[in-house]
N, C-alpha and C. Protein backbone atom coordinates (compact mmCIF):
# COMPACT_ATOMS: atom_id res chain seq x y z
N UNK A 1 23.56 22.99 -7.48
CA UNK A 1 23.57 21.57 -7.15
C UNK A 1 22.70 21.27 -5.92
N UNK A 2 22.49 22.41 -4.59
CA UNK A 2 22.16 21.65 -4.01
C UNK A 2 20.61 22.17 -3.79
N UNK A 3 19.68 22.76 -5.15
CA UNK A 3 18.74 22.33 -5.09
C UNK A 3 18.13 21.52 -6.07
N UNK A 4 19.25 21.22 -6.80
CA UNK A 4 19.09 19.80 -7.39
C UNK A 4 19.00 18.54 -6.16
N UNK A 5 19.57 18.75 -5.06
CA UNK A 5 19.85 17.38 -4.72
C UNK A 5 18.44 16.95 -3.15
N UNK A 6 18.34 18.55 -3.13
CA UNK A 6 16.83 18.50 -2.47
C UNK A 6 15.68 18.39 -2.90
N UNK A 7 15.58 18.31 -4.54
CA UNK A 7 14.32 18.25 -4.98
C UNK A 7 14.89 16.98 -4.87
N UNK A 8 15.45 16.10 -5.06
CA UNK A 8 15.81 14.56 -5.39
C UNK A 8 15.45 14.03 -3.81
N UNK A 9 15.69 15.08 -2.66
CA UNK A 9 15.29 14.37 -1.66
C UNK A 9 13.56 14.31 -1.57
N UNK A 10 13.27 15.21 -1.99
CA UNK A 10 11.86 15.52 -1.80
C UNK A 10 11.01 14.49 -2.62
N UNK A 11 11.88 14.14 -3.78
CA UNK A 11 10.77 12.80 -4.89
C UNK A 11 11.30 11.85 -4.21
N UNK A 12 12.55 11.16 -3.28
CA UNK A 12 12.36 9.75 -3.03
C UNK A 12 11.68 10.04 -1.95
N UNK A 13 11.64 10.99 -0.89
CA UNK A 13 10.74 11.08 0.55
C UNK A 13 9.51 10.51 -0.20
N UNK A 14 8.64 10.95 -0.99
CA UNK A 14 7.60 10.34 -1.49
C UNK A 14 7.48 9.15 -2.29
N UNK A 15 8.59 8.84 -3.08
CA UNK A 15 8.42 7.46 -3.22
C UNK A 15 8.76 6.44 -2.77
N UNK A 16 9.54 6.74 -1.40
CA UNK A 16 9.61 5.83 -0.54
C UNK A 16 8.30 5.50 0.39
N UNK A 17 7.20 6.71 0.88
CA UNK A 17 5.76 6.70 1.48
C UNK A 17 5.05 5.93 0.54
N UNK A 18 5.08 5.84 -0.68
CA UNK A 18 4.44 4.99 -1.34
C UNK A 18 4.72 3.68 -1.30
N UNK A 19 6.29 3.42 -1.40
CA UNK A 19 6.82 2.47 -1.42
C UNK A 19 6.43 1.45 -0.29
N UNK A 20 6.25 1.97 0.96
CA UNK A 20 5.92 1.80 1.70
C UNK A 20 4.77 1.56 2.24
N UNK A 21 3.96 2.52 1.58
CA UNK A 21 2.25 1.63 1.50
C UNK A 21 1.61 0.92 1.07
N UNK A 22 2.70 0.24 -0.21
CA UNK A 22 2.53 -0.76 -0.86
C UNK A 22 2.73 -2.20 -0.15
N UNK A 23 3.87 -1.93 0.21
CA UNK A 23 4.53 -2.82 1.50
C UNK A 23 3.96 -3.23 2.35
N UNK A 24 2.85 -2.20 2.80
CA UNK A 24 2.20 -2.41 4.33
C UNK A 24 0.81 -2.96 3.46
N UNK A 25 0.03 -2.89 2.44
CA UNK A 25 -0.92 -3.43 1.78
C UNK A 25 -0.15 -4.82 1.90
N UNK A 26 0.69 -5.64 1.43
CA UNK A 26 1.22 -6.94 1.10
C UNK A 26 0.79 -7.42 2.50
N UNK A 27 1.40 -6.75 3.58
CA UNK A 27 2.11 -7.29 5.17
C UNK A 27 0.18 -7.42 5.16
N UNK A 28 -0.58 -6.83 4.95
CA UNK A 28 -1.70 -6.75 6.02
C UNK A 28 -2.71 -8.06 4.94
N UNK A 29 -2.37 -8.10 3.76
CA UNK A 29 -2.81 -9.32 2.91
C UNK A 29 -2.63 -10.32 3.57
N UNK A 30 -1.30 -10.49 3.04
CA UNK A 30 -0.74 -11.55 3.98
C UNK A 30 -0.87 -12.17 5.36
N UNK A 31 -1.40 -11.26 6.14
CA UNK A 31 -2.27 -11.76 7.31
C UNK A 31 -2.96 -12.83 7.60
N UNK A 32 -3.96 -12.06 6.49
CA UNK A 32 -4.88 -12.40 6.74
C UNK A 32 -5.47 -13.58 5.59
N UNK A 33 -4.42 -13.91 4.61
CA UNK A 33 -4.81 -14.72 3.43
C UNK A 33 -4.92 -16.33 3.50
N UNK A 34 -4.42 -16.90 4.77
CA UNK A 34 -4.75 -18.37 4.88
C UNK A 34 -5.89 -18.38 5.96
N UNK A 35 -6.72 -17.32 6.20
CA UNK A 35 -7.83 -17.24 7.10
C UNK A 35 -8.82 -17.13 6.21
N UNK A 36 -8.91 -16.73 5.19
CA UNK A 36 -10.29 -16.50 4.41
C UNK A 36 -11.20 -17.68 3.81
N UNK A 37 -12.12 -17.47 4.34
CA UNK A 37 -12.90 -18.79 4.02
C UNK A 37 -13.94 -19.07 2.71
N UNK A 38 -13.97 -17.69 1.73
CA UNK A 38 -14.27 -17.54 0.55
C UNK A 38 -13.50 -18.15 -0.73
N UNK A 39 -13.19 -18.87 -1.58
CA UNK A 39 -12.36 -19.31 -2.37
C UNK A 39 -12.12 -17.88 -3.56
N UNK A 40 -13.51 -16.95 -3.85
CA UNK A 40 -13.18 -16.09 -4.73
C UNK A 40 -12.92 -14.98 -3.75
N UNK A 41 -13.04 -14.91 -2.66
CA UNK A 41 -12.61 -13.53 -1.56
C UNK A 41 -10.87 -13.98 -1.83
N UNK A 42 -10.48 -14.95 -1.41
CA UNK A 42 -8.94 -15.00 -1.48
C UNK A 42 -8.30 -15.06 -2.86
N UNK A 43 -8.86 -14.99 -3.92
CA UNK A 43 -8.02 -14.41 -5.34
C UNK A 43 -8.54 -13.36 -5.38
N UNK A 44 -9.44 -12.35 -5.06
CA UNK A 44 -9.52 -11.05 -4.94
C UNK A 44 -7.93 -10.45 -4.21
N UNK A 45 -8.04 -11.16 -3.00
CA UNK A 45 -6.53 -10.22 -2.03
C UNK A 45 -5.60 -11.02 -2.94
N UNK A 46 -5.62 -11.99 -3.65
CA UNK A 46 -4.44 -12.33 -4.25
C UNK A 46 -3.74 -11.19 -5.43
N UNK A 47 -5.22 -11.27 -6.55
CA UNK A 47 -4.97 -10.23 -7.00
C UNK A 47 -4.34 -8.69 -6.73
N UNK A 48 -5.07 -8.64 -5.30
CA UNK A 48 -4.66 -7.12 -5.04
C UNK A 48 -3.27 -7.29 -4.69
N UNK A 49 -2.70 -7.99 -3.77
CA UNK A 49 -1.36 -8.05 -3.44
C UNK A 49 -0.63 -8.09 -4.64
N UNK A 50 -0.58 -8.99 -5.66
CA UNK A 50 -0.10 -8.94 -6.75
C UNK A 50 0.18 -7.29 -7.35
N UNK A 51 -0.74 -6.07 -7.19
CA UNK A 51 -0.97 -5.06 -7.37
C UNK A 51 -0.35 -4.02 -6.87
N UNK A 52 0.08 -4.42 -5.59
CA UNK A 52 0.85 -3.60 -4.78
C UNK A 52 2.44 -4.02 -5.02
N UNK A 53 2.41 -5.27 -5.25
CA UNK A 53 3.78 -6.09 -6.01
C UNK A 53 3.95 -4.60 -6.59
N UNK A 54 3.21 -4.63 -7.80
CA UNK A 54 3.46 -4.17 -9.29
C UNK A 54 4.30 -2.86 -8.82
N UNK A 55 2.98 -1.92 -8.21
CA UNK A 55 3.27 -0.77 -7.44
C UNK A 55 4.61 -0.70 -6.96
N UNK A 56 4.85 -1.57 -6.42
CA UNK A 56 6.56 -1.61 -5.35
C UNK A 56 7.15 -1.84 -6.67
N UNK A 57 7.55 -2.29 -7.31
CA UNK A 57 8.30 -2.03 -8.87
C UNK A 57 8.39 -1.00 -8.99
N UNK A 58 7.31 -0.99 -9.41
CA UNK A 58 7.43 0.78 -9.98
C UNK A 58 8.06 2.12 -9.47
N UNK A 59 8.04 2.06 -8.27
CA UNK A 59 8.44 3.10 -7.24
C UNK A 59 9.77 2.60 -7.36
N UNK A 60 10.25 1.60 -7.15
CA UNK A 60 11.53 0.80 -7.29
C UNK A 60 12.16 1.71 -8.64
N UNK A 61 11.63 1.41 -9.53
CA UNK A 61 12.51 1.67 -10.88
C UNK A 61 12.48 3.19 -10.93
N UNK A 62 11.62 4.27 -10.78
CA UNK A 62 11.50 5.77 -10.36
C UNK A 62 13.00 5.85 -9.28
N UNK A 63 13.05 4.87 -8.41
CA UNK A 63 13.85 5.38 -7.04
C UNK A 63 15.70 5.35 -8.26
N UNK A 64 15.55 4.39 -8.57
CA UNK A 64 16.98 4.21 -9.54
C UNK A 64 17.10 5.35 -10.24
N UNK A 65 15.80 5.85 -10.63
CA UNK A 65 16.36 7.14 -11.57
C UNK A 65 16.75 7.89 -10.67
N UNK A 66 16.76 7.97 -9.37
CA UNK A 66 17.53 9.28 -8.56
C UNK A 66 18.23 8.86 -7.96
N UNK A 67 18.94 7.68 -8.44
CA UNK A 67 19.95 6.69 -7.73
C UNK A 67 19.96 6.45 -6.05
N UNK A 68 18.72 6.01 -6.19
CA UNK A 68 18.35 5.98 -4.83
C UNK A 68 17.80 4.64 -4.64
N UNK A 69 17.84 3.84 -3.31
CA UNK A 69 17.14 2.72 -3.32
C UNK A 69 15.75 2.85 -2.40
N UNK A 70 15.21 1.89 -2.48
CA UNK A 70 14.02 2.05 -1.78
C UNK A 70 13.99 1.93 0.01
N UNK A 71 13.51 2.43 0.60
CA UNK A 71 13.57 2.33 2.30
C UNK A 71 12.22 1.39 2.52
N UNK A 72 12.89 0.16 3.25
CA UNK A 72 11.48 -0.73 3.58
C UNK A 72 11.21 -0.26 4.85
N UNK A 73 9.66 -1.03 5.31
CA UNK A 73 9.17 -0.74 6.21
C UNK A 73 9.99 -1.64 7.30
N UNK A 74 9.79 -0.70 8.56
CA UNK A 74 10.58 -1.24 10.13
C UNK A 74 10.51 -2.32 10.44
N UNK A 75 10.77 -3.51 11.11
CA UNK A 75 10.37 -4.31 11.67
C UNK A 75 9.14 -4.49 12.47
N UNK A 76 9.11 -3.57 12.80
CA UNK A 76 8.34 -3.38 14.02
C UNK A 76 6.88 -2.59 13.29
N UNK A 77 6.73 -2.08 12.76
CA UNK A 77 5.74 -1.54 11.62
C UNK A 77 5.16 -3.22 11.02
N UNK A 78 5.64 -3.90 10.70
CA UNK A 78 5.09 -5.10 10.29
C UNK A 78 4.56 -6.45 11.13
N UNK A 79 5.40 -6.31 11.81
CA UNK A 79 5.14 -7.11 13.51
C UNK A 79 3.87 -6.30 13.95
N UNK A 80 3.71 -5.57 13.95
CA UNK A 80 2.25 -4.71 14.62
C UNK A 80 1.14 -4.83 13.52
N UNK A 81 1.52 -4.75 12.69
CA UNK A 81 0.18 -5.11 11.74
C UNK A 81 -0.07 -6.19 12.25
N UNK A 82 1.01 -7.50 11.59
CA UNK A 82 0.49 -8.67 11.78
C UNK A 82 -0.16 -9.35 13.32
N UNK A 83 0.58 -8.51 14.38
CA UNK A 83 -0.28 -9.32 15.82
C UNK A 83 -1.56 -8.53 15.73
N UNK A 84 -1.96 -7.15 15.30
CA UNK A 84 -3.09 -6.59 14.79
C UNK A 84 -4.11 -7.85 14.68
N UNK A 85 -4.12 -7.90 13.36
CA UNK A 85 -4.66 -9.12 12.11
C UNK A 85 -4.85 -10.05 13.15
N UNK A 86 -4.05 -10.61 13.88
CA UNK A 86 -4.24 -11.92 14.33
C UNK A 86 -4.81 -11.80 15.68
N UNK A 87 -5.09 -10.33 16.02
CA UNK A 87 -5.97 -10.57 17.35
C UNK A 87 -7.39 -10.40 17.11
N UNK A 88 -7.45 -9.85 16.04
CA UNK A 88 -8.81 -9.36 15.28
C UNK A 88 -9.29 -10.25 14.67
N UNK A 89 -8.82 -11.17 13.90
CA UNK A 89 -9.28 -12.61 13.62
C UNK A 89 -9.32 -13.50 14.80
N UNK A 90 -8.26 -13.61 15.26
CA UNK A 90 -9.05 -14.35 16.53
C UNK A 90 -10.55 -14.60 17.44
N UNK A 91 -11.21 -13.04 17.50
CA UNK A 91 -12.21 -12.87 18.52
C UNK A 91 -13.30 -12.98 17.12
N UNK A 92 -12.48 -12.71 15.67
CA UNK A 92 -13.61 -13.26 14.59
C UNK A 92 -12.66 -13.58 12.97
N UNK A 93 -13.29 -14.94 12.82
CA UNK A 93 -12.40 -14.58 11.60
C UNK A 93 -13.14 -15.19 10.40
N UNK A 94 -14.63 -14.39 10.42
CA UNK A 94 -15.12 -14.32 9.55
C UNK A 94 -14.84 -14.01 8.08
N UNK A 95 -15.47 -13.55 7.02
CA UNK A 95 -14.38 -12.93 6.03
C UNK A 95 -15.58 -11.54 5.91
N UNK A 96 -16.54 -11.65 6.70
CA UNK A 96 -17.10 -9.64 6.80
C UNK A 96 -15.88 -9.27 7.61
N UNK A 97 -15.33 -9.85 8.67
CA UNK A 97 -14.13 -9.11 9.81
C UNK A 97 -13.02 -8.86 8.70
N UNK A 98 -12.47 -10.03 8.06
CA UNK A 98 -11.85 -9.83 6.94
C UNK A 98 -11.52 -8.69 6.19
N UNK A 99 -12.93 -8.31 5.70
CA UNK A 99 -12.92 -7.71 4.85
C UNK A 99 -13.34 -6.28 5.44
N UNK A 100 -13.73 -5.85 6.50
CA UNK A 100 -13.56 -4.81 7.38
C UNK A 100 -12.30 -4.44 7.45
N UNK A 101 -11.41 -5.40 7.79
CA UNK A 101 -10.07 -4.88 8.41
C UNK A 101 -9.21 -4.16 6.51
N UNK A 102 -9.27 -5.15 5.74
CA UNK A 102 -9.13 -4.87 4.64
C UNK A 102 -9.09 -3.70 4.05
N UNK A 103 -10.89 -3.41 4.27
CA UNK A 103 -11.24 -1.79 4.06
C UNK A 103 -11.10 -1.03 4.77
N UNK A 104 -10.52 -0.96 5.54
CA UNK A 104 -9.70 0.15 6.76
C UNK A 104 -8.43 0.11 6.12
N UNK A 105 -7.73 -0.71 5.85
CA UNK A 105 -6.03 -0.17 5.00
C UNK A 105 -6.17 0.07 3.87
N UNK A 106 -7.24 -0.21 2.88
CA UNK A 106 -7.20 0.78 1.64
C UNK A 106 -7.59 2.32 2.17
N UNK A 107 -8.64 2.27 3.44
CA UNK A 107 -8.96 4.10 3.54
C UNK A 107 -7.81 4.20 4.11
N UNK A 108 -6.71 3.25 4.97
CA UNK A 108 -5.95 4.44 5.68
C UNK A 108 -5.07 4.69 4.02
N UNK A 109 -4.94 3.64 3.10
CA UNK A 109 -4.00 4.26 1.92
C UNK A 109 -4.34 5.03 1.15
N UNK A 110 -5.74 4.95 1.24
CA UNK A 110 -6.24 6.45 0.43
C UNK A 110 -6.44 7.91 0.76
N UNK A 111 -5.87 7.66 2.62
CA UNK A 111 -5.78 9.03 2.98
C UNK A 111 -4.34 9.63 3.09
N UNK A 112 -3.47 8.65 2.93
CA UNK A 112 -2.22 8.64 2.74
C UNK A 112 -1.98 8.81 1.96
N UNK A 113 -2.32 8.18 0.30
CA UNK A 113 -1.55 8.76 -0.60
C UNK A 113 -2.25 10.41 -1.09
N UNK A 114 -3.71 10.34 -0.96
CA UNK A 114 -4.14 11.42 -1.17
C UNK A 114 -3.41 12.69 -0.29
N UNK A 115 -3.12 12.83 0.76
CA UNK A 115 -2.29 13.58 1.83
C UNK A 115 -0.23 13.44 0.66
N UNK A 116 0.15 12.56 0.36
CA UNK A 116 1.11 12.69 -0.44
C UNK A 116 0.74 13.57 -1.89
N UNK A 117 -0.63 13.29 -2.10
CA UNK A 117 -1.08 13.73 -3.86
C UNK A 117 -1.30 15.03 -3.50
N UNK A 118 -1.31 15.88 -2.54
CA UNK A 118 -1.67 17.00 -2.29
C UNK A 118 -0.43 17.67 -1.51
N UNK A 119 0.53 17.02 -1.49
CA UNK A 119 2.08 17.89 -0.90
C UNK A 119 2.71 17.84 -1.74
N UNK A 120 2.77 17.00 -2.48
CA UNK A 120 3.95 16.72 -3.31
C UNK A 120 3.90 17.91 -4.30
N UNK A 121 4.95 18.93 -4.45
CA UNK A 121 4.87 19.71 -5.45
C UNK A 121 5.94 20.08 -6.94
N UNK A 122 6.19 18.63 -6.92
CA UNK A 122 7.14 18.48 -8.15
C UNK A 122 6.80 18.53 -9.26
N UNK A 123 7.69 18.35 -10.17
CA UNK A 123 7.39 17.85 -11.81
C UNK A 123 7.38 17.19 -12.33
N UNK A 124 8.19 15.71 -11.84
CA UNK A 124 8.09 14.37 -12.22
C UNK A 124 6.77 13.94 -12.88
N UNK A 125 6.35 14.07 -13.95
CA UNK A 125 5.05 13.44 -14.42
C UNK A 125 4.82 11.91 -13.54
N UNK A 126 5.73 11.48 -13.94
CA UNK A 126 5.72 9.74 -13.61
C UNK A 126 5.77 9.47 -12.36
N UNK A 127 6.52 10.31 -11.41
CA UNK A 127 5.68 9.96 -9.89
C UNK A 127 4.62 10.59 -9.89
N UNK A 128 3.65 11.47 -10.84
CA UNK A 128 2.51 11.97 -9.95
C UNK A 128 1.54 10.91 -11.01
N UNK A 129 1.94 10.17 -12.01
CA UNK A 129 1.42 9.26 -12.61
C UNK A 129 0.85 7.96 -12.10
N UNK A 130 2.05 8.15 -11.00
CA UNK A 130 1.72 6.72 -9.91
C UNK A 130 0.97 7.10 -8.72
N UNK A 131 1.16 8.28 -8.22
CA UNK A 131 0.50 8.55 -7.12
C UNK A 131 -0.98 8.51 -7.54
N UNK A 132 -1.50 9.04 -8.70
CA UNK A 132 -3.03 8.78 -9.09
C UNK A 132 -3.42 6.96 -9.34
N UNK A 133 -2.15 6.55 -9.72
CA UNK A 133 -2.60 4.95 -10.05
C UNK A 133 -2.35 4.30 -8.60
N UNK A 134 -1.36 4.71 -7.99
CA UNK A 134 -1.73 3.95 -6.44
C UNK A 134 -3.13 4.45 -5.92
N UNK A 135 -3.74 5.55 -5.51
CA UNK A 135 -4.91 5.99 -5.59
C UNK A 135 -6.03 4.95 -6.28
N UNK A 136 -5.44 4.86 -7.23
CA UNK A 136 -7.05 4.39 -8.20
C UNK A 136 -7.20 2.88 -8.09
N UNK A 137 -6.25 2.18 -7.52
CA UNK A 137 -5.63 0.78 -6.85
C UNK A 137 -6.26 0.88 -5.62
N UNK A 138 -6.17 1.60 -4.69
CA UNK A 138 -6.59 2.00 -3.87
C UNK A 138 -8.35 1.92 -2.86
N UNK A 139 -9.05 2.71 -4.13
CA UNK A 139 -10.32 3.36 -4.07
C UNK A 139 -10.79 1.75 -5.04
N UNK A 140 -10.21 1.12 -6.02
CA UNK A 140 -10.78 -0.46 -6.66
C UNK A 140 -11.09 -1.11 -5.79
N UNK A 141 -9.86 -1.50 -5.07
CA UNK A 141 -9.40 -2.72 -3.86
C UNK A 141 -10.45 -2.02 -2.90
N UNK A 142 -11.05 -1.21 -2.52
CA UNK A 142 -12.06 -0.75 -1.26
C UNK A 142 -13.49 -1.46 -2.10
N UNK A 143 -13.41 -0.87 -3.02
CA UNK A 143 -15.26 -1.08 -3.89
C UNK A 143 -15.36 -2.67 -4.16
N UNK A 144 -14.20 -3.42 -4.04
CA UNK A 144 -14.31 -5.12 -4.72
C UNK A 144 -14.55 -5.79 -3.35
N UNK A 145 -14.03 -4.85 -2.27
CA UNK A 145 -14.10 -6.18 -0.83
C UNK A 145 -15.73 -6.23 -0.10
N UNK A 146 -16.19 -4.52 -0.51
CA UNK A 146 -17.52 -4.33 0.33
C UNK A 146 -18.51 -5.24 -0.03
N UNK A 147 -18.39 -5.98 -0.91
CA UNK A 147 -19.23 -7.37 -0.72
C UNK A 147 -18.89 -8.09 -0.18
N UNK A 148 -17.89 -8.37 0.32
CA UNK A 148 -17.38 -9.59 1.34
C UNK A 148 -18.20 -9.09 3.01
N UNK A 149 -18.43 -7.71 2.90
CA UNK A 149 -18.62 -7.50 4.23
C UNK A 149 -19.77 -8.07 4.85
């Protein structure tokens, strides 16, 4: 039983890091989404947020199968993004700054989940199903903004 109940710790530890970087993709959208001065730049982050939505589902419904719920991000983890965002738009709030800041939280999520895609040593098909599709969400949302820059 109880390395049944440590591999169970070991798949929500990771689908809660995901869970969570999904989370912090929304918080850092959200920032920055009544600043954008592009009409098709802001249904791009709409879209993507929508994406990370999806993502947070998903990890959601995985976490139930190990009767587990999901761990959100801190208070204070989201409060720091957002005065982030808003000091960085302040001194510019172009939508190249925009979209700079943007493409800095898909690389930090693509070094994050890639750093999860390379520890994780389970069998769950379906979390390592997601860890390549958060990835590939990921590495999209970077290649769609570098024209904004």
């Amino acid at each position: 039983m109880k390395e049944n109940e440590m591999k169970e710790n070991l798949e929500t530890k990771y689908l809660n890091k995901l869970y969570q970087g999904a989370e912090m993709g929304v918080v850092g959208i959200n920032s920055v989404l009544d600043k954008v001065h592009k009409e098709e730049f802001r249904k791009i982050l709409e879209t993507q947020k929508e994406e990370y939505d999806t993502l947070s589902k998903k990890v959601v419904e995985i976490l139930k199968k190990y009767g587990c719920e999901e761990k959100k991000l801190g208070m204070m983890a989201k409060k720091s993004s957002e005065m982030m965002s808003e000091m960085k738009t302040k001194i510019d709030d172009s939508d190249s700054q925009i979209a700079k800041m943007m493409m800095e939280g898909s690389n930090k999520g693509i070094i994050e989940v890639t750093k999860i895609k390379n520890e994780y040593q389970g069998n769950d098909e379906e979390i390592k199903d997601l860890i390549n599709q958060f990835l590939d969400t990921e590495q999209h949302n970077l290649d769609e903004i570098k024209k904004y820059l």
